[in-house]
Protein backbone atom coordinates (compact mmCIF):
# COMPACT_ATOMS: atom_id res chain seq x y z
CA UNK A 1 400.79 219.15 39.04
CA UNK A 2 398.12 221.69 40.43
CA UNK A 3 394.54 221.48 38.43
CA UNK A 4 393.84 223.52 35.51
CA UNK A 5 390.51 225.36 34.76
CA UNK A 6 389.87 226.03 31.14
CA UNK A 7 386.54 228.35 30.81
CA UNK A 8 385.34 230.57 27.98
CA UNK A 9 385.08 234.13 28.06
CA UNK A 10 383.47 235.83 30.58
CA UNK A 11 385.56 233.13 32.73
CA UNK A 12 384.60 235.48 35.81
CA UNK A 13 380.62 233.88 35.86
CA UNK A 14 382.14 230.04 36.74
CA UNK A 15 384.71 231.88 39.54
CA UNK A 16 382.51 230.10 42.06
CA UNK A 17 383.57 226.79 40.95
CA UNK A 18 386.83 226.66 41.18
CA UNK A 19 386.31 226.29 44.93
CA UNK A 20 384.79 222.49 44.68
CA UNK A 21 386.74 219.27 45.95
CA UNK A 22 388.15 218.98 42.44
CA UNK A 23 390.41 216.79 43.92
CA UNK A 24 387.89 214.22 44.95
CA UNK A 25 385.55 212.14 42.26
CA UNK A 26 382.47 213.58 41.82
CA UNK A 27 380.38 210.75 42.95
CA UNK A 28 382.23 211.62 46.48
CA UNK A 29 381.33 214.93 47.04
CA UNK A 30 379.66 216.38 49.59
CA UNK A 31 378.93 219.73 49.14
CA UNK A 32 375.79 222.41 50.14
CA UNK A 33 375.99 223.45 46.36
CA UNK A 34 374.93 220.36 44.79
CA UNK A 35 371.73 219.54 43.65
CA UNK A 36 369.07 216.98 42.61
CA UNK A 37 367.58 216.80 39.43
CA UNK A 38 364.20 214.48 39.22
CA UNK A 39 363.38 212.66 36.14
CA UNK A 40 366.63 213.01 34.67
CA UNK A 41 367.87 211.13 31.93
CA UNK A 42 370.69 208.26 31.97
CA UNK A 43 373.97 208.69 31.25
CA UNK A 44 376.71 206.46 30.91
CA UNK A 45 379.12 208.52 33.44
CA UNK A 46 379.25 210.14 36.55
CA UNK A 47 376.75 214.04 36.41
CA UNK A 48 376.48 216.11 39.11
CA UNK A 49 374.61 219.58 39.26
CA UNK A 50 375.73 222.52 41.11
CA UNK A 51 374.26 226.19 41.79
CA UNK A 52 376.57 228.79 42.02
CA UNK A 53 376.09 232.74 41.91
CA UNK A 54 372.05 231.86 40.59
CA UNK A 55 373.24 229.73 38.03
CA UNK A 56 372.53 225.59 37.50
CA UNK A 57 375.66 223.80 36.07
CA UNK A 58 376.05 220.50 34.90
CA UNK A 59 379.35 218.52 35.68
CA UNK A 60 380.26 215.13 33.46
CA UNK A 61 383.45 213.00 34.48
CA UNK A 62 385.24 211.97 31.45
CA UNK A 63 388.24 211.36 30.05
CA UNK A 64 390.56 214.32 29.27
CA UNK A 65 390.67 213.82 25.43
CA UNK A 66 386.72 213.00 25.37
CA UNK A 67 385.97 216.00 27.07
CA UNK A 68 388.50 218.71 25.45
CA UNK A 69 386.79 216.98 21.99
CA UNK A 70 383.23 217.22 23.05
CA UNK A 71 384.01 220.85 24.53
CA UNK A 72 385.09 222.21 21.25
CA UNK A 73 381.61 220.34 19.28
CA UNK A 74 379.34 222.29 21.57
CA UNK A 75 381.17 225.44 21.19
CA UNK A 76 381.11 224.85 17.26
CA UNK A 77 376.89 224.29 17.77
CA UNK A 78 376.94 227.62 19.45
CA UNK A 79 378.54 229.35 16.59
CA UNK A 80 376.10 227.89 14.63
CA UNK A 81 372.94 228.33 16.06
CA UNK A 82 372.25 225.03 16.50
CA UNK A 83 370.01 224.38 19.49
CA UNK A 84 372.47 222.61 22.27
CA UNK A 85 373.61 223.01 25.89
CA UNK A 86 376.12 225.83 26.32
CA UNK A 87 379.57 224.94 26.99
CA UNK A 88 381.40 226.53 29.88
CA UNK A 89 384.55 224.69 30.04
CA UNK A 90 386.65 221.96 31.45
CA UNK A 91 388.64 221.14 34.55
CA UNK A 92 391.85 219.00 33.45
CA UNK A 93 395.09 218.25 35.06
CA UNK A 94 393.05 216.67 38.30
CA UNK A 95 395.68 214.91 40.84
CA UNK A 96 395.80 211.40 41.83
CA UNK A 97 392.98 209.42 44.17
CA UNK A 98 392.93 206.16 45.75
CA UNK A 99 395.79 205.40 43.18
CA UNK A 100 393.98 206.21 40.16
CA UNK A 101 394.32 209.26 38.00
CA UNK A 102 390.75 211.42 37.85
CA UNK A 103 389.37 212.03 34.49
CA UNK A 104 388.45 215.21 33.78
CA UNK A 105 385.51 217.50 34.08
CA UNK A 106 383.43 219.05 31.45
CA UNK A 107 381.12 222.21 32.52
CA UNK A 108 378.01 222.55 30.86
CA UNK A 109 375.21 225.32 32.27
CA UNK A 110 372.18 224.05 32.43
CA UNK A 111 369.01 225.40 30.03
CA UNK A 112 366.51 227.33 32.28
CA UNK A 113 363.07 225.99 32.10
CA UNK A 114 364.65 222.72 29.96
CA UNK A 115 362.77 219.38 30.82
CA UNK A 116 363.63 215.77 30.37
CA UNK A 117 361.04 213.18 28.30
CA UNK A 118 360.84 211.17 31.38
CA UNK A 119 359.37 214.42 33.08
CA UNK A 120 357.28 215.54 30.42
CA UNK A 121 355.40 211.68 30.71
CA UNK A 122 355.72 211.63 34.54
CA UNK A 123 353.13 214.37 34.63
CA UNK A 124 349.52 212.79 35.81
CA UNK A 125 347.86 216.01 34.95
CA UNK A 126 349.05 216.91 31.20
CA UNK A 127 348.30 215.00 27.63
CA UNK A 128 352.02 212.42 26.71
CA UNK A 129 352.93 215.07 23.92
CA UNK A 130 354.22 211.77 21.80
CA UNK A 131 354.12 213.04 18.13
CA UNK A 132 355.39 216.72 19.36
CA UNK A 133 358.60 215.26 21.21
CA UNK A 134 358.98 212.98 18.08
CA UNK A 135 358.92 215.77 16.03
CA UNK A 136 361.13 217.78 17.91
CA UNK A 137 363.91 215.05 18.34
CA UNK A 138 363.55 214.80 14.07
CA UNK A 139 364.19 218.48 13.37
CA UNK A 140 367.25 218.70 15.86
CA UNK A 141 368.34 215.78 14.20
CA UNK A 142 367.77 217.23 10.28
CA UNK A 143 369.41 220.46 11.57
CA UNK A 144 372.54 218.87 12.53
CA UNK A 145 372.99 216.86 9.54
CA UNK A 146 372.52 219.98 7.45
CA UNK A 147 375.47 221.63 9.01
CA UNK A 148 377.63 218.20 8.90
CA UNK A 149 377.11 216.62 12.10
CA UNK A 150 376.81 213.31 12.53
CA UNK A 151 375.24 212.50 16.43
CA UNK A 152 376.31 208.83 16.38
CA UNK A 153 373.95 208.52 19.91
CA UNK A 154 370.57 210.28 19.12
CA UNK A 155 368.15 209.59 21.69
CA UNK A 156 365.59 211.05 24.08
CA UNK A 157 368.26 210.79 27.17
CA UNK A 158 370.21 212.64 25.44
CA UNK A 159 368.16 215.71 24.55
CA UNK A 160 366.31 218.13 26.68
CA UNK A 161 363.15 219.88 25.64
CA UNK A 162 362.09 223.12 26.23
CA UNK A 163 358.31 224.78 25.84
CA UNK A 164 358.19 227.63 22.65
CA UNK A 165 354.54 228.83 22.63
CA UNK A 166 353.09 225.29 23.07
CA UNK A 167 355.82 224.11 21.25
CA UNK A 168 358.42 221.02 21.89
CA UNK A 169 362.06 222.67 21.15
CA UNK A 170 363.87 220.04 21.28
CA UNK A 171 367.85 221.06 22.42
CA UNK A 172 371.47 218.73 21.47
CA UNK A 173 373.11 217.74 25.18
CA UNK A 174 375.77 215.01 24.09
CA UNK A 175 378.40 215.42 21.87
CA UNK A 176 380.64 212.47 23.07
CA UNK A 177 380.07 210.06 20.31
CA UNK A 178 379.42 213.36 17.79
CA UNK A 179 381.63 214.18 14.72
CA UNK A 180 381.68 217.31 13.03
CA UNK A 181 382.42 217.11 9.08
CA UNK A 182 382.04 219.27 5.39
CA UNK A 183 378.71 217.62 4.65
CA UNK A 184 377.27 213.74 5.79
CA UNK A 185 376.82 211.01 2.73
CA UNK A 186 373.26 209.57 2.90
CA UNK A 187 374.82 206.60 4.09
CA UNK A 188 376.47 208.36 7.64
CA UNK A 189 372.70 209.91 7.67
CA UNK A 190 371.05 206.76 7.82
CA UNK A 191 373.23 205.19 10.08
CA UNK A 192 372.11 208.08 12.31
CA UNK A 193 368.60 208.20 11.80
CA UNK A 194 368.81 203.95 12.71
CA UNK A 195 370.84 204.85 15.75
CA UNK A 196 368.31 207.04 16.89
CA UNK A 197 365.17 204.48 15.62
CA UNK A 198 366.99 202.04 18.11
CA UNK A 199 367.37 204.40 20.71
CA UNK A 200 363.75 205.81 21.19
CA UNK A 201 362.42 202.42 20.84
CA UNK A 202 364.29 201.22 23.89
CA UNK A 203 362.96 204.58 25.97
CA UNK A 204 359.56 204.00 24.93
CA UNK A 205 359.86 200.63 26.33
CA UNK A 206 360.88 201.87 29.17
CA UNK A 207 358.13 204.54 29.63
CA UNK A 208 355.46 201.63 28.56
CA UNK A 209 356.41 199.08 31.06
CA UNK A 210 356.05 202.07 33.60
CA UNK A 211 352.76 202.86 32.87
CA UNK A 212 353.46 206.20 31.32
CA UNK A 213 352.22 205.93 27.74
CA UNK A 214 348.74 205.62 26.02
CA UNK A 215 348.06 202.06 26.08
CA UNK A 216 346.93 202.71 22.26
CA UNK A 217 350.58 203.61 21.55
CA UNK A 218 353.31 200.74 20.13
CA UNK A 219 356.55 201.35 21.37
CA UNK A 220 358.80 199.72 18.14
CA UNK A 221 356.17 200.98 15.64
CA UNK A 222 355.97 204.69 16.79
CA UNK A 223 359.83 205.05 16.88
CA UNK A 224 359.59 203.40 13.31
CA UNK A 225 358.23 206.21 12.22
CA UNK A 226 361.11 208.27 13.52
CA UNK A 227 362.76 207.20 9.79
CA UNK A 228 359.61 208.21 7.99
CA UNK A 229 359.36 211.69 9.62
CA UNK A 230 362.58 212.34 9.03
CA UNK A 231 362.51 211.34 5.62
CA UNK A 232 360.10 213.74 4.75
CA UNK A 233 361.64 216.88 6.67
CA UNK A 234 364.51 215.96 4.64
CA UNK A 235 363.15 215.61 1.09
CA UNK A 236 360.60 219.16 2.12
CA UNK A 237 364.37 220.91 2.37
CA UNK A 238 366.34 219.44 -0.17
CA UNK A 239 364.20 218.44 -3.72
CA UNK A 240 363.96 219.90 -6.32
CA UNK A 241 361.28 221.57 -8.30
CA UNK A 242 360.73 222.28 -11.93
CA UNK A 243 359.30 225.81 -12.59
CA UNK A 244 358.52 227.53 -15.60
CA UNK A 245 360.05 230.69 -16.63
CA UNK A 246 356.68 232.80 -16.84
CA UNK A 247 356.46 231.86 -12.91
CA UNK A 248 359.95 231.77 -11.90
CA UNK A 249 359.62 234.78 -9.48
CA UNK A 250 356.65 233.62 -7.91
CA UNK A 251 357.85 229.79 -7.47
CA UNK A 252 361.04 230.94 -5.70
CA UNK A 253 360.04 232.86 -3.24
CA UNK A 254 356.88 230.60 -2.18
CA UNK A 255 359.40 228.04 -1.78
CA UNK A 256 361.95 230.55 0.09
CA UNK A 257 358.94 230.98 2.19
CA UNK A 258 358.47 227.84 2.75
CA UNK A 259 361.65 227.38 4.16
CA UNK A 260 361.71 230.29 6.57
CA UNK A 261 358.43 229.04 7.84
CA UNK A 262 360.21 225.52 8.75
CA UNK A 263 362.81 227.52 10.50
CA UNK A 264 365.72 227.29 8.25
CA UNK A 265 367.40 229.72 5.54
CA UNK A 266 368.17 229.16 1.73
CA UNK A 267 371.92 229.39 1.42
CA UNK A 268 372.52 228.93 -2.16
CA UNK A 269 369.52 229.36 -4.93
CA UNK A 270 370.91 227.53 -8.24
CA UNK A 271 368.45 227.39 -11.40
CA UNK A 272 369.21 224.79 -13.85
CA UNK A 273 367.99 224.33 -17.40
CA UNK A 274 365.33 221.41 -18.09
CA UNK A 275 363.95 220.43 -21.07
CA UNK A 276 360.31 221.81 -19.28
CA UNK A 277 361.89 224.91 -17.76
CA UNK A 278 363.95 225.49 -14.93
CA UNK A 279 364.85 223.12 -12.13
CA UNK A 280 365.11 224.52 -8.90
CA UNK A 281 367.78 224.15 -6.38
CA UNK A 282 368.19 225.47 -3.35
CA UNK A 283 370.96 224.43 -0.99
CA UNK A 284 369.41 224.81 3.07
CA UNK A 285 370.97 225.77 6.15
CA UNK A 286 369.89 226.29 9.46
CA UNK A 287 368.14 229.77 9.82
CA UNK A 288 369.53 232.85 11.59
CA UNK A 289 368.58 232.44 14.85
CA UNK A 290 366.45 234.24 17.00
CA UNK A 291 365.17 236.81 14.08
CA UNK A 292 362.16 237.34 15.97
CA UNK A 293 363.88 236.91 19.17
CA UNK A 294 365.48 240.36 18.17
CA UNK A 295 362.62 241.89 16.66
CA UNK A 296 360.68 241.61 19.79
CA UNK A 297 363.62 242.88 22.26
CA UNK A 298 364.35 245.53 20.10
CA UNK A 299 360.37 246.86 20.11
CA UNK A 300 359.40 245.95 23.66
CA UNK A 301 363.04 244.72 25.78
CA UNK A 302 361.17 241.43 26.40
CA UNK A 303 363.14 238.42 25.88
CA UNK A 304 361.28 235.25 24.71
CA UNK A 305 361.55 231.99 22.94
CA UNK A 306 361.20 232.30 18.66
CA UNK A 307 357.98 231.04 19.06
CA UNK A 308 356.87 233.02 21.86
CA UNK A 309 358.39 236.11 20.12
CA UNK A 310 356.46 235.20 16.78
CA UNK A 311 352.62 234.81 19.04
CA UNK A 312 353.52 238.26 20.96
CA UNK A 313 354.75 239.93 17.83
CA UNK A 314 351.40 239.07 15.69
CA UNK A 315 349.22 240.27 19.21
CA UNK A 316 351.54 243.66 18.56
CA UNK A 317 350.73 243.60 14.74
CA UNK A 318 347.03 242.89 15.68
CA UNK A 319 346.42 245.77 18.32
CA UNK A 320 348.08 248.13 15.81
CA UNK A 321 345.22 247.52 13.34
CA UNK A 322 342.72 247.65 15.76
CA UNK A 323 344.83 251.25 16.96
CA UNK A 324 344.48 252.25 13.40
CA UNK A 325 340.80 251.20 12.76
CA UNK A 326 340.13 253.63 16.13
CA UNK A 327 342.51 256.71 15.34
CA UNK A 328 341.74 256.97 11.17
CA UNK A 329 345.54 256.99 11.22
CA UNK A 330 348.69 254.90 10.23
CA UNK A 331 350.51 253.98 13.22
CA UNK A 332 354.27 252.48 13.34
CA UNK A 333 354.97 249.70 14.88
CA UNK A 334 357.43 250.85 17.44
CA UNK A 335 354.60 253.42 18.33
CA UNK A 336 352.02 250.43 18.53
CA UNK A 337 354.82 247.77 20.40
CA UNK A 338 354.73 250.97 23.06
CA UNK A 339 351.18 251.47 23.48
CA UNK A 340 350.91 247.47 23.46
CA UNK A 341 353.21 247.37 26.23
CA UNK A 342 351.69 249.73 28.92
CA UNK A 343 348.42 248.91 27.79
CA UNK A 344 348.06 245.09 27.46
CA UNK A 345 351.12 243.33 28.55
CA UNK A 346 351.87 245.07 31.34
CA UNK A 347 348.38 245.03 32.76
CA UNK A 348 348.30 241.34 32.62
CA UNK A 349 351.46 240.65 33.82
CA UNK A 350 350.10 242.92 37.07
CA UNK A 351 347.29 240.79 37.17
CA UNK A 352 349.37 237.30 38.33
CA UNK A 353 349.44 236.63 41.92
CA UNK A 354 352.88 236.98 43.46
CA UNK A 355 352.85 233.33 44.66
CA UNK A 356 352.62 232.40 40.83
CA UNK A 357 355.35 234.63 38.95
CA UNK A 358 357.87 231.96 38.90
CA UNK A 359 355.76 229.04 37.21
CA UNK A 360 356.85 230.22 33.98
CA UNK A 361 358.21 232.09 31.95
CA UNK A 362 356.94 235.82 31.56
CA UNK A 363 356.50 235.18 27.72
CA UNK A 364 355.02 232.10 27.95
CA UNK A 365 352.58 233.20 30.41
CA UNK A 366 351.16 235.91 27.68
CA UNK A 367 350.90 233.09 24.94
CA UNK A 368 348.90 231.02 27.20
CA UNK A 369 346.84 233.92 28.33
CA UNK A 370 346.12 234.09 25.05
CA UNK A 371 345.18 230.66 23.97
CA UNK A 372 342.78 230.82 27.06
CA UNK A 373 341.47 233.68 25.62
CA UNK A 374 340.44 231.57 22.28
CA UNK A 375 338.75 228.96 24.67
CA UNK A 376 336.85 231.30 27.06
CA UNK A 377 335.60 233.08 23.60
CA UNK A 378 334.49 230.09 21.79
CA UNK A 379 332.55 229.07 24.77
CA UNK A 380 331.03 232.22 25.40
CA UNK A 381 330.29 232.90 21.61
CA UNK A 382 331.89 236.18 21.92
CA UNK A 383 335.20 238.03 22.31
CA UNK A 384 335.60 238.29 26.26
CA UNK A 385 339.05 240.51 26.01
CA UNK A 386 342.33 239.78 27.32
CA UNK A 387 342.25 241.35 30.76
CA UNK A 388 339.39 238.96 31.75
CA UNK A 389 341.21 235.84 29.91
CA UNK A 390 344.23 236.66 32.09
CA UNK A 391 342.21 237.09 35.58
CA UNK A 392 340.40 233.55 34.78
CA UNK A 393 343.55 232.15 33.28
CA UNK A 394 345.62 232.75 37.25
CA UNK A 395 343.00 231.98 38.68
CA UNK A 396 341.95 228.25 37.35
CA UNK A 397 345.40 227.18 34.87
CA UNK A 398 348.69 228.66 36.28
CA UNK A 399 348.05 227.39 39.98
CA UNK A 400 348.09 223.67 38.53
CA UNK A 401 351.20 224.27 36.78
CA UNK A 402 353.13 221.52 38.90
CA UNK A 403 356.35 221.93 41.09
CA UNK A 404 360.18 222.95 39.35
CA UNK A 405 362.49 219.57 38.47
CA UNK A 406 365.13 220.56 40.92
CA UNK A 407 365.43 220.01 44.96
CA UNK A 408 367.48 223.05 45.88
CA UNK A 409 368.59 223.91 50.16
CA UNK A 410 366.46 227.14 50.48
CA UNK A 411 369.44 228.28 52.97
CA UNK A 412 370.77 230.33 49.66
CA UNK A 413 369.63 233.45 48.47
CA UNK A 414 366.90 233.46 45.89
CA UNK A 415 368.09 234.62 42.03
CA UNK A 416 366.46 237.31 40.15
CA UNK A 417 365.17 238.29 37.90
CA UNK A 418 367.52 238.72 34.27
CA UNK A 419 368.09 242.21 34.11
CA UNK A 420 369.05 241.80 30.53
CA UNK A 421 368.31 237.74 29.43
CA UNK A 422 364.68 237.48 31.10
CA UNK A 423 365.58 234.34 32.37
CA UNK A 424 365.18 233.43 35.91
CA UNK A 425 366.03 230.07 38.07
CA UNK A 426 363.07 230.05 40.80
CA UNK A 427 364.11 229.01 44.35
CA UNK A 428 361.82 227.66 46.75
CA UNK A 429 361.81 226.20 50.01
CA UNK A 430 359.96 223.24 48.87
CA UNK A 431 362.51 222.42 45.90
CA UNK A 432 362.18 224.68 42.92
CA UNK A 433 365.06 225.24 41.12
CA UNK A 434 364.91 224.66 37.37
CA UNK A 435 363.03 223.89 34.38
CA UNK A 436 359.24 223.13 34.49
CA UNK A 437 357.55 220.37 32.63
CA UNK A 438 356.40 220.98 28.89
CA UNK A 439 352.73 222.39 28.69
CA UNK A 440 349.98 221.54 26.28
CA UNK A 441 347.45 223.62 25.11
CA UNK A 442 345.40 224.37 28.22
CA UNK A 443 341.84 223.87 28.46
CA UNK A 444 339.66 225.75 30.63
CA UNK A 445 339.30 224.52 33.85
CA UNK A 446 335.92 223.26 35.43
CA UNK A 447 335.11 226.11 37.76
CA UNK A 448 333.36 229.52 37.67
CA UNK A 449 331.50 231.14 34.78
CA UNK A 450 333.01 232.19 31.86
CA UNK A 451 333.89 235.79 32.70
CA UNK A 452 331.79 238.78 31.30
CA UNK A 453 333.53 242.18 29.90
CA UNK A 454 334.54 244.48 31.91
CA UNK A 455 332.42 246.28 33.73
CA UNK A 456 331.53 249.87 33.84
CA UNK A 457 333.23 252.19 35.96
CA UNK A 458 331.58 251.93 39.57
CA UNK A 459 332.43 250.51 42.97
CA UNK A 460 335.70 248.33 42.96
CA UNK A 461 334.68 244.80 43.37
CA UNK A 462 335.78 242.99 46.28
CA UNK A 463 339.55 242.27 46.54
CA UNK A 464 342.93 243.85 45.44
CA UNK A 465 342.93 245.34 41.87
CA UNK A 466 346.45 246.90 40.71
CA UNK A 467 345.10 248.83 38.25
CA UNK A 468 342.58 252.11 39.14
CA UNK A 469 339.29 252.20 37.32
CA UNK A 470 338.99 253.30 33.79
CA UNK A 471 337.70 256.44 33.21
CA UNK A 472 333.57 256.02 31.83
CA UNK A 473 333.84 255.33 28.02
CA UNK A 474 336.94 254.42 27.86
CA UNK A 475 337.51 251.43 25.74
CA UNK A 476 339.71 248.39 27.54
CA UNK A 477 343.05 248.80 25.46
CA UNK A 478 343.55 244.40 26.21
CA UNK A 479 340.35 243.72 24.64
CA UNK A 480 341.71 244.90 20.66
CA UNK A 481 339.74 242.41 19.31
CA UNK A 482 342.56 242.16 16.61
CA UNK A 483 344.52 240.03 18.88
CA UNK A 484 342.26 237.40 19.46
CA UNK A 485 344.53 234.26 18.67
CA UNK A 486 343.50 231.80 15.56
CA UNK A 487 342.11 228.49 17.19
CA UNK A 488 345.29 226.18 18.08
CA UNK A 489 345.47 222.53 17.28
CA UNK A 490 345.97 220.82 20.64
CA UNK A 491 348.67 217.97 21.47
CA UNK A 492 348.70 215.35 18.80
CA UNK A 493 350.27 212.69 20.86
């Protein structure tokens, strides 16, 4: 019986893989396409990673019935916006080895600039983002009970995280124990929520007896709390309030916004008479996705994170005020998101060395250019402008950003740059395929003097500048004071 390759539309992007010793077990194979992941997480069967065309792809052994179940889950998350690894498809009908039948072969790609737990805490150099990865795992976890889905194996392993403006996004990889129903009882929620207690507690033990947490942290009493957080996330979307009719207007829409400000939607508003007004309820679903994502791209035609489009769309909203305060005028925002774009984004993304353009993402680069900003201001008492944030933020943060999670043969030819997605996989000969390690908050490095403004026209200083000199009197467009950033709260773990 020959194999059989069932892929999702466009089928044409995993043509690449159909050339693979299928007919071997993947632990066999020996093949110039594979790769290494480091700090990867544990898994109960047999993962290999592949690179084909530019793309990463993850490849899990199981049994045909596991895998067509699984396959169909993590198309379902897709549809529903739920944060999870996209599903390419599965390679069934595999012939006969050694006298045993192979299992099959589901196709995952892997997430771009995703990280595992175990590399966000191997990293000497950043701050063990505890309470943020907690957090993260919590609201994945509320998010999928919301829509009906019960995980039945929530754990760290089993997640991948991905940076969102300093953020922990926290992303669903395993949906082999996962079952998809109407709505969960409280007591199929619990069960969950104890799985997952369980779970973490055993990985923090882990990470403990290898040195990589605080020593003030307790392993079984922080993923105790695990319950507790969840608890609350829950109750914040789901109780009810009691409102008066003089302020009904008011109270539902401050609690709408409330909501949308935890990242999910109100899909049913019900009021209900009570003997001291009305009681509020408000059934919750996961928000539209990427609302911001799509306000950005269809302004500027950058592609970010939701949190990264959120920081870069308030920098837009903040050098059209400061565009309106100079002109006497009203300005729209598509005019402003165009003026933004030639006159502050683009001159700092001209100001990163060439060596450095692959250590992260474009977007994320601009939202930490910006938080260095807030630090090189507060020390300096003053607002030093973006352009000189961004020439002391490549010079003294990005270079420590550390090497990519994947070993890759540099024999293949680099990937490029998204033309559309803005996504890139970075290639290297000293291993650099894949995602990078979450990021804190970065604090200014030990080194020279805070920068001063801009100087007045004049002789270039020494070394390459991409941009010409201003012309005298011109005001530096990156310096809006508008967009100086709010101070940001740094890691709480």
């Amino acid at each position: 019986m020959p194999v059989r390759y069932v892929f999702r539309p466009p089928a044409d992007v995993a043509a690449g893989l159909l050339s693979l010793p299928w007919h071997l077990p993947l632990e066999e194979w020996q093949d110039d396409r594979l790769v290494e992941i480091r700090h990867r997480g544990t898994s109960r069967h047999i993962v290999r990673f592949v690179t084909e065309m530019g793309r990463l792809y993850a490849l899990k052994e199981i049994n045909e019935k596991l895998a067509r179940r699984e396959y169909r889950l993590l198309r379902r998350l897709d549809d529903l916006g739920i944060p999870a690894v996209e599903p390419l498809g599965i390679v069934i009908d595999r012939p006969v080895y050694d006298g045993v039948e192979l299992d099959a072969v589901l196709c995952t790609c892997f997430l771009e600039y995703s990280t595992t737990y175990r590399a966000l805490y191997s990293d000497p150099h950043r701050l063990r983002p505890t309470d943020r990865l907690l957090d993260a795992l919590v609201e994945l976890l509320v998010r999928l009970h919301l829509a009906g889905f019960f995980w039945g194996d929530c754990s760290l392993s089993n997640t991948l995280f991905r940076l969102d403006a300093g953020a922990l996004q926290a992303i669903f990889v395993d949906a082999e124990t996962s079952e998809l129903h109407p709505s969960l009882s409280n007591g199929q929620r619990e069960y969950d929520v104890e799985i997952a207690c369980e779970r973490v507690a055993g990985e923090l033990m882990d990470l403990a007896a290898a040195g990589l947490l605080p020593l003030d942290v307790e392993p079984i009493e922080l993923a105790e709390q695990i319950a507790a957080r969840y608890n609350r996330l829950w109750a914040t979307l789901s109780e009810d309030v009691v409102i008066r009719p003089a302020e009904q207007r008011y109270r539902i829409a401050e609690r709408l916004r409330r909501l949308n400000d935890l990242g999910f939607d109100a899909d049913e508003v019900e009021l209900v008479s009570a003997p001291d007004g009305y009681r509020l309820r408000i059934r919750t679903r996961v928000a539209e996705p990427g609302r911001h994502r799509h306000s950005l791209r269809t302004l500027t035609g950058l592609d970010a994170q939701e949190n990264q489009a959120r920081r870069l769309l308030n920098d837009i909203a903040s050098f059209r005020a400061n565009l309106e305060k100079q002109t006497g005028q009203r300005v729209t925002m598509t005019v402003a998101a165009s003026r933004w774009l030639a006159d502050v984004y683009d001159k700092v993304m001209a100001l990163m060395p060439a060596e450095l353009v692959t250590r992260l993402p474009p977007a994320e680069v601009f939202h930490e250019v910006l938080e260095h900003r807030w630090f090189l201001s507060e020390q300096a008492g003053r607002d030093i402008g973006t352009t000189a944030a961004a020439r002391a933020y490549f010079a003294n943060v990005l270079p420590s950003v550390p090497e990519q999670l994947v070993s890759i043969s540099s024999d293949e030819p680099a990937p490029r740059f998204g033309d559309d997605t803005g996504s890139w996989l970075v290639l290297d000969g000293g291993g650099g395929l894949g995602p990078t390690p979450g990021r804190g908050v970065p604090s200014p490095t030990p080194g020279p003097a805070v920068p001063s403004p801009e100087p007045a026209p004049g002789p270039p200083a020494a070394g390459p500048d991409p941009k010409p000199a201003r012309a005298a009197g011109r005001q530096d467009p990156a310096a809006h004071t508008g967009s100086t950033p709010a101070p940001a709260t740094g890691p709480k773990g």
